[in-house]
C-alpha atoms as a PDB file:
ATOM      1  CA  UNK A   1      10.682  11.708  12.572  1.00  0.00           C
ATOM      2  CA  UNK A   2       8.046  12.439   9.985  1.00  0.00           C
ATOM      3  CA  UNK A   3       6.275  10.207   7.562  1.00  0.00           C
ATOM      4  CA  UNK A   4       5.421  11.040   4.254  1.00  0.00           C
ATOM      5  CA  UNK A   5       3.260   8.904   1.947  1.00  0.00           C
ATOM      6  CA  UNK A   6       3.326   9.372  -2.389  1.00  0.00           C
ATOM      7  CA  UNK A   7       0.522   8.082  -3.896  1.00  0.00           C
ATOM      8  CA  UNK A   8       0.972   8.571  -7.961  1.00  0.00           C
ATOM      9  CA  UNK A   9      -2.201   6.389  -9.162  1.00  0.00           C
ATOM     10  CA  UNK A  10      -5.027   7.655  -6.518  1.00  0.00           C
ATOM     11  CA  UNK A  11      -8.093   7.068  -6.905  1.00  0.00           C
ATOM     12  CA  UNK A  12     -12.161   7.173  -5.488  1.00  0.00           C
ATOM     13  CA  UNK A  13     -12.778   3.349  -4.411  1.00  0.00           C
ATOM     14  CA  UNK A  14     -16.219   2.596  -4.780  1.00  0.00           C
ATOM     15  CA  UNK A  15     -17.923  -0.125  -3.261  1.00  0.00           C
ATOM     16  CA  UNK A  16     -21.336  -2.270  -3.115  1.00  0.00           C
ATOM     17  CA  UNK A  17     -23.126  -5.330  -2.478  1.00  0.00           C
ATOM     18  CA  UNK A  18     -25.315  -7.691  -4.906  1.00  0.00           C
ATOM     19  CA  UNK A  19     -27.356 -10.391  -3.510  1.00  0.00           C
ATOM     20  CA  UNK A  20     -26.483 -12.827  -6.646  1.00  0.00           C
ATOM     21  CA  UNK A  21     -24.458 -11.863  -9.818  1.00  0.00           C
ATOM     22  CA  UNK A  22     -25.793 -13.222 -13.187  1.00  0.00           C
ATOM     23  CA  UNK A  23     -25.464 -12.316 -16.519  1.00  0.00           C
ATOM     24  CA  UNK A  24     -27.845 -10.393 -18.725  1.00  0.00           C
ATOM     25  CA  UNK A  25     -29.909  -9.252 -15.778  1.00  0.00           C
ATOM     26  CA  UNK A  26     -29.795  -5.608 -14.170  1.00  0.00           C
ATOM     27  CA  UNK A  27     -28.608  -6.096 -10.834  1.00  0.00           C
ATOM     28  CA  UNK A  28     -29.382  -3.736  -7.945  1.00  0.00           C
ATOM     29  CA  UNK A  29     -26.651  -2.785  -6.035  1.00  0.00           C
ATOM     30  CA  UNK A  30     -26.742  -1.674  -2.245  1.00  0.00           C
ATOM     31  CA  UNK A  31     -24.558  -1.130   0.376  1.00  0.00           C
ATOM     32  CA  UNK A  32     -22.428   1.701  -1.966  1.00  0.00           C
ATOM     33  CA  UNK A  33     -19.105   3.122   0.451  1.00  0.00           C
ATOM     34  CA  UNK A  34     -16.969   5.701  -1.064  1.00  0.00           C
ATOM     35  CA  UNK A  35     -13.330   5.754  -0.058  1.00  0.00           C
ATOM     36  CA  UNK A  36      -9.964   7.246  -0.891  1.00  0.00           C
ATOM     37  CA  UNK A  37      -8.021   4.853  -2.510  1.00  0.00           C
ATOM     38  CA  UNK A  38      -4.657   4.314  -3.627  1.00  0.00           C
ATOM     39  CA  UNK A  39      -1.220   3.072  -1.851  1.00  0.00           C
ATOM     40  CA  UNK A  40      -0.096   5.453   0.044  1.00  0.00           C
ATOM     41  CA  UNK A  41      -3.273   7.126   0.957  1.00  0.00           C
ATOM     42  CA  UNK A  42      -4.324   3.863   2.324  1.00  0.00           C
ATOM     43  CA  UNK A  43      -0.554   3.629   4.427  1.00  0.00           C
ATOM     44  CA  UNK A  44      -1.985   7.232   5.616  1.00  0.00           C
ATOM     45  CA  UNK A  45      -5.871   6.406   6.581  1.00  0.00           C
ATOM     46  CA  UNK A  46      -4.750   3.395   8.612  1.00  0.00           C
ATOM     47  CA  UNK A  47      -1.607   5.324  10.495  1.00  0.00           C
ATOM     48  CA  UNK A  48      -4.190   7.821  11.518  1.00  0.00           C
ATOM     49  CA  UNK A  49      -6.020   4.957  12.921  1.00  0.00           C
ATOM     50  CA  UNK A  50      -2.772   4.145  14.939  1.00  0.00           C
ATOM     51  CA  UNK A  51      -2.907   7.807  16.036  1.00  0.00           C
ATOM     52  CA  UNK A  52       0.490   8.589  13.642  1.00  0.00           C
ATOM     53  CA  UNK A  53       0.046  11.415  11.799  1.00  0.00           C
ATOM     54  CA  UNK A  54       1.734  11.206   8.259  1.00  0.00           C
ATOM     55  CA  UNK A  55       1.283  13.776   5.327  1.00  0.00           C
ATOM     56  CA  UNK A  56      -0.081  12.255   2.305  1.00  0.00           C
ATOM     57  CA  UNK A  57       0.517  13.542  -1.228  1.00  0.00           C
ATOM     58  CA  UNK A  58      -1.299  12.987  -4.196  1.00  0.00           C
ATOM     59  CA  UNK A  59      -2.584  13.845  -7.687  1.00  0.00           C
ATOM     60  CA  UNK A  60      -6.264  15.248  -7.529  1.00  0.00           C
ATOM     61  CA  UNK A  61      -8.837  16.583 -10.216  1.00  0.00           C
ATOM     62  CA  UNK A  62     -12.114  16.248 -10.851  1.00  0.00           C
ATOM     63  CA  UNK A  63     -15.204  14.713  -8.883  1.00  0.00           C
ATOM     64  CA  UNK A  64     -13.275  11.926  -7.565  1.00  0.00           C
ATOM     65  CA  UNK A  65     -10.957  14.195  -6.215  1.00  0.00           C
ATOM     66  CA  UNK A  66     -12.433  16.473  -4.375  1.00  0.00           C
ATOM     67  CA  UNK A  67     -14.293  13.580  -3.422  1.00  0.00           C
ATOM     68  CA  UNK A  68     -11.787  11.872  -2.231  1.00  0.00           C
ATOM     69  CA  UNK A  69      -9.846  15.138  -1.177  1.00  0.00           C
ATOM     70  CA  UNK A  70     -13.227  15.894   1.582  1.00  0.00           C
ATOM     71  CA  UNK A  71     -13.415  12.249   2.477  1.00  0.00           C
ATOM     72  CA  UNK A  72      -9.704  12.604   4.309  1.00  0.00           C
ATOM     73  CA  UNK A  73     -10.682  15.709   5.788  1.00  0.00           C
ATOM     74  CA  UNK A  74     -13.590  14.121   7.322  1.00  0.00           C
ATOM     75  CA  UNK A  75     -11.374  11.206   8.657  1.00  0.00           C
ATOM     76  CA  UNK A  76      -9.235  14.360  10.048  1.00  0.00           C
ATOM     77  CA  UNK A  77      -6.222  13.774   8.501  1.00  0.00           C
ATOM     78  CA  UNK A  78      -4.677  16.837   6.445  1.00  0.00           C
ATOM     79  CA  UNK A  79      -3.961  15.809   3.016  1.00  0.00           C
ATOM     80  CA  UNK A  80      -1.494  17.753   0.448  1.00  0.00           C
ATOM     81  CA  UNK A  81      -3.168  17.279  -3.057  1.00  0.00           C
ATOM     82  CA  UNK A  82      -1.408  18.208  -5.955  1.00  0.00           C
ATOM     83  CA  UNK A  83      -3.971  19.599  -8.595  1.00  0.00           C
ATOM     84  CA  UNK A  84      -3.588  17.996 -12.268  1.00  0.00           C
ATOM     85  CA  UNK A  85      -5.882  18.582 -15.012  1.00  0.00           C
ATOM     86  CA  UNK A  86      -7.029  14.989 -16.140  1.00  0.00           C
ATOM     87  CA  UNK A  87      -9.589  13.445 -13.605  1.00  0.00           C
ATOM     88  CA  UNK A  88      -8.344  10.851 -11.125  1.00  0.00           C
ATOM     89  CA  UNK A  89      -9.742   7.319 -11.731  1.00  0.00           C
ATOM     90  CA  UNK A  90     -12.482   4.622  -9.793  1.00  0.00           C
ATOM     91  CA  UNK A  91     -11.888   1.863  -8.807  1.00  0.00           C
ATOM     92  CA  UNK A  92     -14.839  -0.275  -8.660  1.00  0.00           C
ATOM     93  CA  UNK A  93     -15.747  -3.543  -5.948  1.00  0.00           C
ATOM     94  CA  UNK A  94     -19.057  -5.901  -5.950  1.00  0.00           C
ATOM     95  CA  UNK A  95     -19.458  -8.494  -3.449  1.00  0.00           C
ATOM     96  CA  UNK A  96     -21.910 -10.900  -4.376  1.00  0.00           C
ATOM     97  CA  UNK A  97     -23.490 -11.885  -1.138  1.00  0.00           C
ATOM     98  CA  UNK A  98     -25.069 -14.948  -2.071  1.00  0.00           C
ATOM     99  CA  UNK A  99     -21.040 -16.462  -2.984  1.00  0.00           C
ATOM    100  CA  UNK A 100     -19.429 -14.506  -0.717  1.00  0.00           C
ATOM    101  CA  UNK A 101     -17.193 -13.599  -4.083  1.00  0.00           C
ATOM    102  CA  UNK A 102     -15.926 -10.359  -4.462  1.00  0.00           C
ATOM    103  CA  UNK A 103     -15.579  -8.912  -8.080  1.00  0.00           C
ATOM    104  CA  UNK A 104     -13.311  -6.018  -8.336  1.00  0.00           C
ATOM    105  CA  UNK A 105     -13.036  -3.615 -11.866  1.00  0.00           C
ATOM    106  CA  UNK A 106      -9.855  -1.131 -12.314  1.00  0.00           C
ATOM    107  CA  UNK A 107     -10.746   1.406 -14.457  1.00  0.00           C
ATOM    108  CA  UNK A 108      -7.730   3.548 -16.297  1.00  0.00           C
ATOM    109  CA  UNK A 109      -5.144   4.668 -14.808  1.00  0.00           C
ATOM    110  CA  UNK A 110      -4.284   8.269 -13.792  1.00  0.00           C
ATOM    111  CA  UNK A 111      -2.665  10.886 -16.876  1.00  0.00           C
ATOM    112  CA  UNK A 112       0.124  12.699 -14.983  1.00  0.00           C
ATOM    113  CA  UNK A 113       2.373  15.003 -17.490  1.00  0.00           C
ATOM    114  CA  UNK A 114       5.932  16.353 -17.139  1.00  0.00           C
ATOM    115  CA  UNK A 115       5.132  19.456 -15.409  1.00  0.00           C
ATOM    116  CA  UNK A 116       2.532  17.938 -12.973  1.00  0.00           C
ATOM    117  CA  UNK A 117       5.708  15.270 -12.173  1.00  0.00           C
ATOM    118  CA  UNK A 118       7.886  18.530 -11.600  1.00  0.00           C
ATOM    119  CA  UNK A 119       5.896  19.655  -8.815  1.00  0.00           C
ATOM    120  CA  UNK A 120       5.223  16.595  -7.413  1.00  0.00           C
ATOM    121  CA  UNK A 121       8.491  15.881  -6.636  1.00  0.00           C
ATOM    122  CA  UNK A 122       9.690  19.460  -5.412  1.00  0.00           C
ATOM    123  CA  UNK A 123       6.401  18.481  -3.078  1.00  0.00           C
ATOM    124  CA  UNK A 124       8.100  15.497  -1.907  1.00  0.00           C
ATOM    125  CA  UNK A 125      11.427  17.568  -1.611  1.00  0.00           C
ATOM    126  CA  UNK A 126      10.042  20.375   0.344  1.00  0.00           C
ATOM    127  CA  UNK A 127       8.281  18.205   3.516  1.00  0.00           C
ATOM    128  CA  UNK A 128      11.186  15.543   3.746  1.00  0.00           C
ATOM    129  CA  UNK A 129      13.781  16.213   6.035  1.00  0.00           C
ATOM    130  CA  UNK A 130      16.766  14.466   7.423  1.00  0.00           C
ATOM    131  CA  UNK A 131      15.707  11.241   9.618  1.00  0.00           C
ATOM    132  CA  UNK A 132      12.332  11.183   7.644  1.00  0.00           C
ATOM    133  CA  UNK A 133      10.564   8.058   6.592  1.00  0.00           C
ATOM    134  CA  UNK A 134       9.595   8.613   2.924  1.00  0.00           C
ATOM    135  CA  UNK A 135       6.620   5.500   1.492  1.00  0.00           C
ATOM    136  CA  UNK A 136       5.836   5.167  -2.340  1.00  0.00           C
ATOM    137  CA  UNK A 137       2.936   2.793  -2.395  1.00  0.00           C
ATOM    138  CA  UNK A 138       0.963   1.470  -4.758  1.00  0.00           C
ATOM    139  CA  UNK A 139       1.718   0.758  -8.799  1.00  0.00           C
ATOM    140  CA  UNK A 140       2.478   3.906 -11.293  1.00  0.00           C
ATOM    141  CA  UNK A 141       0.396   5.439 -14.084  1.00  0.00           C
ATOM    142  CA  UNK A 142       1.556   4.059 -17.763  1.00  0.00           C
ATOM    143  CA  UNK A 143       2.857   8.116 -18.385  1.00  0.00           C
ATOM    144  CA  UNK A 144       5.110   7.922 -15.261  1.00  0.00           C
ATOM    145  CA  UNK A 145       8.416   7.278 -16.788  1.00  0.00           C
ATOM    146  CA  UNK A 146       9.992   3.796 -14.979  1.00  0.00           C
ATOM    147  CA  UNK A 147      13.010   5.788 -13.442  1.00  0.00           C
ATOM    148  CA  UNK A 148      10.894   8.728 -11.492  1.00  0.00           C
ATOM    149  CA  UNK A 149      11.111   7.296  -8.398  1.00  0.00           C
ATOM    150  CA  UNK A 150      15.099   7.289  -8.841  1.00  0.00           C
ATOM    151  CA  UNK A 151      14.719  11.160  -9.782  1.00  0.00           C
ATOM    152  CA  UNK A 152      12.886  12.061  -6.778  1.00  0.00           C
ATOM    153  CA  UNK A 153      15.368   9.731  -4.522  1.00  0.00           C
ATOM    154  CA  UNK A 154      18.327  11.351  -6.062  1.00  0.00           C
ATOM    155  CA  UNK A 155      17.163  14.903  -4.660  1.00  0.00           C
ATOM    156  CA  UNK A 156      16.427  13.918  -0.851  1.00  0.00           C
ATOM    157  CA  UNK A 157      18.667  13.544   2.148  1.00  0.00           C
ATOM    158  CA  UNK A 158      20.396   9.991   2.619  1.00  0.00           C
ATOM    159  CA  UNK A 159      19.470   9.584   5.729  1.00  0.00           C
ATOM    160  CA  UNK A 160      15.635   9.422   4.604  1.00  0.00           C
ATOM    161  CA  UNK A 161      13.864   5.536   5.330  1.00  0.00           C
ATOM    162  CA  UNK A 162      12.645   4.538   1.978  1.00  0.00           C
ATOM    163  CA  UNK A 163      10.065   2.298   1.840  1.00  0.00           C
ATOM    164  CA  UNK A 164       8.952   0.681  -1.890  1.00  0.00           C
ATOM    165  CA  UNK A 165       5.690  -0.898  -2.020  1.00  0.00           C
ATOM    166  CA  UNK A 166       5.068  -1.503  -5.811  1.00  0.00           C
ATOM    167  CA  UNK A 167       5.713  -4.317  -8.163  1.00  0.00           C
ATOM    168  CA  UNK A 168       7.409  -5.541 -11.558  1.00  0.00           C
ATOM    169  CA  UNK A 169       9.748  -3.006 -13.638  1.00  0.00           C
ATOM    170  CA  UNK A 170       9.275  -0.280 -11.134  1.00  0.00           C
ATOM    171  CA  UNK A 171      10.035  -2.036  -8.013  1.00  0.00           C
ATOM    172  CA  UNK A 172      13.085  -3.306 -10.205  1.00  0.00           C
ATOM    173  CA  UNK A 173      14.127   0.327 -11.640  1.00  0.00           C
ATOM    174  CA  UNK A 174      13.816   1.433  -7.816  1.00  0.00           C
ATOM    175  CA  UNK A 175      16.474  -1.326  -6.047  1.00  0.00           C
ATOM    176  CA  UNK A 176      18.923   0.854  -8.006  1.00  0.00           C
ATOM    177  CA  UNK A 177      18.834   3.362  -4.674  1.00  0.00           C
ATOM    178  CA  UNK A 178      19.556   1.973  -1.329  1.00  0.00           C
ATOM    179  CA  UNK A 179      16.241   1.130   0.316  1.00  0.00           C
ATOM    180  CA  UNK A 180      15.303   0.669   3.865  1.00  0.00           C
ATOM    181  CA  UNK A 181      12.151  -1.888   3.236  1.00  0.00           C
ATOM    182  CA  UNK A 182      10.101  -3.677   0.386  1.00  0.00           C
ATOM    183  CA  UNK A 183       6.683  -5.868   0.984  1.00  0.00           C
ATOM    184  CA  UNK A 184       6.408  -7.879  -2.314  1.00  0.00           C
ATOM    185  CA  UNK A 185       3.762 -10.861  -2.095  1.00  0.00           C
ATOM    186  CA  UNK A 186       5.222 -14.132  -2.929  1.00  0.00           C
ATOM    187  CA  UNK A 187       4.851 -13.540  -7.367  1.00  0.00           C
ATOM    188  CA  UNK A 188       5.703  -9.841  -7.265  1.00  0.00           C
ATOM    189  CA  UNK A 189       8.986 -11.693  -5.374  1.00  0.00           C
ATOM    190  CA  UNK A 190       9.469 -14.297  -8.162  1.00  0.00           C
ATOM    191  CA  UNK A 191       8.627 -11.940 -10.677  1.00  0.00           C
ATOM    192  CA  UNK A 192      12.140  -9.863  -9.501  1.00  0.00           C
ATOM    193  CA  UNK A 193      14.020 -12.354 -10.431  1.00  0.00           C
ATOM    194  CA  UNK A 194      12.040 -13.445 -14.094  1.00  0.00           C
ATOM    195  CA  UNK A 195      10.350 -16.461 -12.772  1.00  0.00           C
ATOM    196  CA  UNK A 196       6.288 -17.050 -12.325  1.00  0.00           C
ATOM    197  CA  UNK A 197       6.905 -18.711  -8.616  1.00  0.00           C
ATOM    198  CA  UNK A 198       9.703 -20.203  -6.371  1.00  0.00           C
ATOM    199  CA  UNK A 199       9.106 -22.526  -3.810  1.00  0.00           C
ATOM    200  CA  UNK A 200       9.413 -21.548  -0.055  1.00  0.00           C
ATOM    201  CA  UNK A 201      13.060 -22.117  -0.115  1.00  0.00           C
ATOM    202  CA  UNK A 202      14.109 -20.367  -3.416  1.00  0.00           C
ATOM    203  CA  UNK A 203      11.817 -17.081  -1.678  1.00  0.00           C
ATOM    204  CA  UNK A 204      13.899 -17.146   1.108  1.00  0.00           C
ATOM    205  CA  UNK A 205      17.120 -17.652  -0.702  1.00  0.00           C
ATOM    206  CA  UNK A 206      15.934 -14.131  -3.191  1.00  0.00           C
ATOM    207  CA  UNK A 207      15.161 -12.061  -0.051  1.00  0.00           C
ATOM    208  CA  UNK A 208      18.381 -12.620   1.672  1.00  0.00           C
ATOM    209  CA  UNK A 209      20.245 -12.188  -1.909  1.00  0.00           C
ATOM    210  CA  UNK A 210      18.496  -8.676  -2.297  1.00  0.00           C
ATOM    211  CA  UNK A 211      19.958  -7.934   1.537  1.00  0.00           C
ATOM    212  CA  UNK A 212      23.485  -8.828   0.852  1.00  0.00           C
ATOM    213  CA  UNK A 213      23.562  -7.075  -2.204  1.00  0.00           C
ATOM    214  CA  UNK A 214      22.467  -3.926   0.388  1.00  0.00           C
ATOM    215  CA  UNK A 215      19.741  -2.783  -2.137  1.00  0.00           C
ATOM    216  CA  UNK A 216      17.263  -2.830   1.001  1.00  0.00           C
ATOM    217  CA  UNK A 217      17.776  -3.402   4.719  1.00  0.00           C
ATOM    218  CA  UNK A 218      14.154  -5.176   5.143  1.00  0.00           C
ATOM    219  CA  UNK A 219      12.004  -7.798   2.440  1.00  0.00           C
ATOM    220  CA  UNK A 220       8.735  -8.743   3.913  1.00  0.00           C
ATOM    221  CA  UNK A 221       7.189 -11.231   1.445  1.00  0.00           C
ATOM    222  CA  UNK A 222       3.238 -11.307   2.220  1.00  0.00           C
ATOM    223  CA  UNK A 223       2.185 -14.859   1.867  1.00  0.00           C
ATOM    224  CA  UNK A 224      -1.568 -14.356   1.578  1.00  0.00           C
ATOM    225  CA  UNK A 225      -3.730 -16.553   3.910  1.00  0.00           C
ATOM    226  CA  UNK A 226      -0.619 -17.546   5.233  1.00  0.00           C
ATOM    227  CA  UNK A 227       0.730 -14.224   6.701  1.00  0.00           C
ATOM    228  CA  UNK A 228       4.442 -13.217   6.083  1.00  0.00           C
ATOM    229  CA  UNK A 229       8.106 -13.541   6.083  1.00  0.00           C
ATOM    230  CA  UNK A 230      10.739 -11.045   6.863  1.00  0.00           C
ATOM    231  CA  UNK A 231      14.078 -11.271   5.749  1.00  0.00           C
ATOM    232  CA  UNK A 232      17.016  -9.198   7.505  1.00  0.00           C
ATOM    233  CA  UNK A 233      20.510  -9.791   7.500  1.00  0.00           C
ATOM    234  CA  UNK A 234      21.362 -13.244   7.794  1.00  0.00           C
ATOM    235  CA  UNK A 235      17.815 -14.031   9.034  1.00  0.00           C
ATOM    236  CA  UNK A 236      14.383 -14.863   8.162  1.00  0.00           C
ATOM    237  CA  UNK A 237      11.343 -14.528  10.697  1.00  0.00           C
ATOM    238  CA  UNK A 238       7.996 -15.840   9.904  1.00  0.00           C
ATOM    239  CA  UNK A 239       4.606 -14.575  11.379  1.00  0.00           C
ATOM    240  CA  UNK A 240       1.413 -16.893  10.522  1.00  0.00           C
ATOM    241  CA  UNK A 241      -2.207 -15.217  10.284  1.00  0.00           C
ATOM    242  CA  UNK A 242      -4.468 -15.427  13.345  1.00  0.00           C
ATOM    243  CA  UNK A 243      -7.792 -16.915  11.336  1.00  0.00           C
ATOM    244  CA  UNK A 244     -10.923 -14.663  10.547  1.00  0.00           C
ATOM    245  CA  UNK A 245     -13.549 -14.934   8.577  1.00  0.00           C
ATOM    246  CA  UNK A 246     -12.221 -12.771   5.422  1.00  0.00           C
ATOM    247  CA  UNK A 247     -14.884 -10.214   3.845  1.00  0.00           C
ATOM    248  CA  UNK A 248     -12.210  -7.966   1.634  1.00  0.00           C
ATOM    249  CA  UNK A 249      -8.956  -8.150   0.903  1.00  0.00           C
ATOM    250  CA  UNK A 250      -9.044  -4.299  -0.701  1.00  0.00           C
ATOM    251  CA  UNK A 251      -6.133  -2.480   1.323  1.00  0.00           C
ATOM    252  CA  UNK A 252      -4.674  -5.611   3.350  1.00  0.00           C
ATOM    253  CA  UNK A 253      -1.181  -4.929   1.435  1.00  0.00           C
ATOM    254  CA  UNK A 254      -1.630  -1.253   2.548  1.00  0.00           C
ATOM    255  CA  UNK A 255      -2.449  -2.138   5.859  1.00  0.00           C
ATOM    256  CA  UNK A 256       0.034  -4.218   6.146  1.00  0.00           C
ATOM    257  CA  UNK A 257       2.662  -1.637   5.209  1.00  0.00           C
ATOM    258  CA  UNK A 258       1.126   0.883   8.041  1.00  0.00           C
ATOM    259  CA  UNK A 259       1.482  -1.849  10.713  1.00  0.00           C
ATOM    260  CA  UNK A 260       4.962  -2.387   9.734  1.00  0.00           C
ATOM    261  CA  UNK A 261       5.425   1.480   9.930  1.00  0.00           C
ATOM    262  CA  UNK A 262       4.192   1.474  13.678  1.00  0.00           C
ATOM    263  CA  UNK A 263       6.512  -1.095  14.560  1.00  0.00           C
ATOM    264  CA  UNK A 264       9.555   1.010  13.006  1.00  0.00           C
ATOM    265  CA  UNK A 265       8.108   4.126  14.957  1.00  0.00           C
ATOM    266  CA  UNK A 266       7.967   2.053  18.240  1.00  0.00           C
ATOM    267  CA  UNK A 267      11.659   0.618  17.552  1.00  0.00           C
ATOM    268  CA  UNK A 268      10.232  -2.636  17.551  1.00  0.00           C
ATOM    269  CA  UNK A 269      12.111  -5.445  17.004  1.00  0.00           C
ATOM    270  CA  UNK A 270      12.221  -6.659  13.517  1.00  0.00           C
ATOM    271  CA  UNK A 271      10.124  -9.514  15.083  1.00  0.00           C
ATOM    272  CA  UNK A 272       7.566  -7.289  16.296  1.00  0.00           C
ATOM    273  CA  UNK A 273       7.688  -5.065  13.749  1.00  0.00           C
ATOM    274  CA  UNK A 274       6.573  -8.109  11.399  1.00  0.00           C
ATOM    275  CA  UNK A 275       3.857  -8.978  13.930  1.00  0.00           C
ATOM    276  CA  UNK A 276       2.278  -5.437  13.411  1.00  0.00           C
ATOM    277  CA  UNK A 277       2.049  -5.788   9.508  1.00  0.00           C
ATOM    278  CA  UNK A 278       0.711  -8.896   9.948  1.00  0.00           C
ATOM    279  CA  UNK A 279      -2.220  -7.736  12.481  1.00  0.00           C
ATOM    280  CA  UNK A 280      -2.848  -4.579  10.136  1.00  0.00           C
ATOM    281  CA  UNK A 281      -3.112  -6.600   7.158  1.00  0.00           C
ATOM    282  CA  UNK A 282      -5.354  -9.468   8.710  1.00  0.00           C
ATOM    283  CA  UNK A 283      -7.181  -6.539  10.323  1.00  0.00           C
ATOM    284  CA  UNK A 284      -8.294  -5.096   6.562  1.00  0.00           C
ATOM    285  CA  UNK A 285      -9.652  -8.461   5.653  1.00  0.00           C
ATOM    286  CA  UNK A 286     -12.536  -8.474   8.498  1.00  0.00           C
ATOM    287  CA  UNK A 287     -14.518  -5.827   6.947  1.00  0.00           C
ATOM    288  CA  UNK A 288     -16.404  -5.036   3.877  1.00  0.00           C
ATOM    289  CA  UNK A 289     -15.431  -3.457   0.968  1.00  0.00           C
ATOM    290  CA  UNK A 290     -12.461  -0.539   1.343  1.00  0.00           C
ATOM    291  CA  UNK A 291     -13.102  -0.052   5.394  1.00  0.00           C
ATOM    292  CA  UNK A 292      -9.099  -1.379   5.919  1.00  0.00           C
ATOM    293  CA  UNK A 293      -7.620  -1.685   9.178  1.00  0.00           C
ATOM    294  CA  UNK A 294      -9.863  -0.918  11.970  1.00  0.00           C
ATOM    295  CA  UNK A 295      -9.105   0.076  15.577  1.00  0.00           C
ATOM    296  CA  UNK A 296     -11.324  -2.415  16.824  1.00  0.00           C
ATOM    297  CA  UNK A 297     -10.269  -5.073  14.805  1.00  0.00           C
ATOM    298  CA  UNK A 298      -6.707  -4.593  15.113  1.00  0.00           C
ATOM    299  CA  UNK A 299      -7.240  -5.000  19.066  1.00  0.00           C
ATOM    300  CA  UNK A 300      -8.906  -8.438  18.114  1.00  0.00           C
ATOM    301  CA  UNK A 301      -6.248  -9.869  15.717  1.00  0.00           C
ATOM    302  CA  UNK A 302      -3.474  -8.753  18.207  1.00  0.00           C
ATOM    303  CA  UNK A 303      -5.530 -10.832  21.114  1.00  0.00           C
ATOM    304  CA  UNK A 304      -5.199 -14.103  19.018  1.00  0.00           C
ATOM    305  CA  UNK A 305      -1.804 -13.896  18.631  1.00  0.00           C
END
């Protein structure tokens, strides 16, 4: 079984402390991280992490992506970049460490044209294989049209895991194929169904409505500071966060999806398997800027719990 990770919006997360943000006033940063960014490049740097090796696609041009491309190397995992002609963004974090407030500044997303789609997905189509586990992670650029992820899922054995971890009309567009797992957090949930929230209950009630309806096998609903809920079959299985002192929550979502990964891989039980996402995620919240899961701090979250 072989894991493959699509990342369509990558980009070159950069990262720094301030010690006090006001206005008007040039601030000196310090503390500046560079780091590969971007769904499932994030699913892929913490699986390697888990020692699971997963091959990671993704657009790449320009300094940030070469950057970004030599910053994987160096972690020793072997990335497959797709070369595009427009530049991949920055993302851009501040923690002020006089508030202990993190600031965090998206700058445009990736340009991806028709062509450069083409050969993404006959990427995708050449390294998946029958009994694969296939993750698109993260949100799509504005010039990805809304049904691309249905295109590409159209084209690869059945048998292939799916797992969604995006939100709003894609995630929506996407339910249209039968998918194995999706991790909304609790509004990307409410926001399925056209509402701004639901209460505990009416989350529930969704996730086990989007199982009967067998558009996924697995909905784990991240509940923030409050860990998660997974919904399977005629069941629902909550896992509460062990508490840390929180310093980032850049790549907890991501995190979370690679723990869930290594419980599939394990054959966990969907009980364990939630405990793993869990620990990954709370795991990216105990360090700094875009460090995400840790080896050393996953061993520490799992001996609280």
């Amino acid at each position: 079984m072989k894991i493959v990770t699509l990342t369509l919006n990558s980009t070159l997360d950069k990262s720094a402390n301030v010690d006090g943000i006001v206005p008007d006033k040039k601030l000196k940063c310090h503390s500046i991280t560079y780091a590969p960014g971007g769904g499932g490049i994030n699913v892929t740097r913490v699986l390697k992490r888990l020692e699971v090796t997963s091959t990671c696609i993704y657009p790449c041009a320009g300094e940030h992506g070469r950057l970004s491309t030599q910053l994987l190397l160096k972690e020793k995992i072997h990335p497959r970049p797709i070369t595009v002609k427009n530049p991949i963004r920055e993302n851009f974090a501040v923690r002020d460490t006089q508030s202990g407030l993190q600031y965090r500044f998206g700058m445009p997303e990736n340009v991806l044209s028709n062509h450069e789609l083409f050969r993404i997905r006959k990427t995708i189509h050449d390294n998946i294989q029958e009994g694969d586990i296939l993750v698109l992670s993260g949100s799509i650029p504005e010039s990805v049209p809304l049904n691309y992820y249905i295109s590409l899922l159209n084209n690869i054995p059945k048998s292939v895991k799916v797992i969604v971890d995006s939100s709003g009309p894609v995630l929506r567009e996407t339910l249209q194929y039968p998918l194995f797992l999706i991790k909304p957090n609790q509004k990307e949930l409410a926001n399925l169904v056209g509402r701004e929230s639901l209460s505990s209950r009416e989350q529930e009630e969704v996730a086990l409505k989007l199982i009967h309806s067998e558009k996924v096998q697995y909905v784990v609903v991240s509940l923030g500071k409050d860990g998660a809920f997974l919904a399977y079959k005629d069941k629902i299985i909550y896992q509460g966060n062990p508490k840390f002192p929180k310093k980032s929550t850049i790549g907890a979502g991501d995190s979370m999806v690679a723990g869930l990964l290594y419980g599939i891989l394990l054959e966990s039980s969907p009980a364990q398997m939630l405990k793993w996402g869990v620990v990954c995620g709370v795991a990216a919240t105990m360090i700094e800027g875009t460090g995400l899961a840790t080896q050393a701090n996953i061993k520490k979250v799992l001996k609280k719990l």
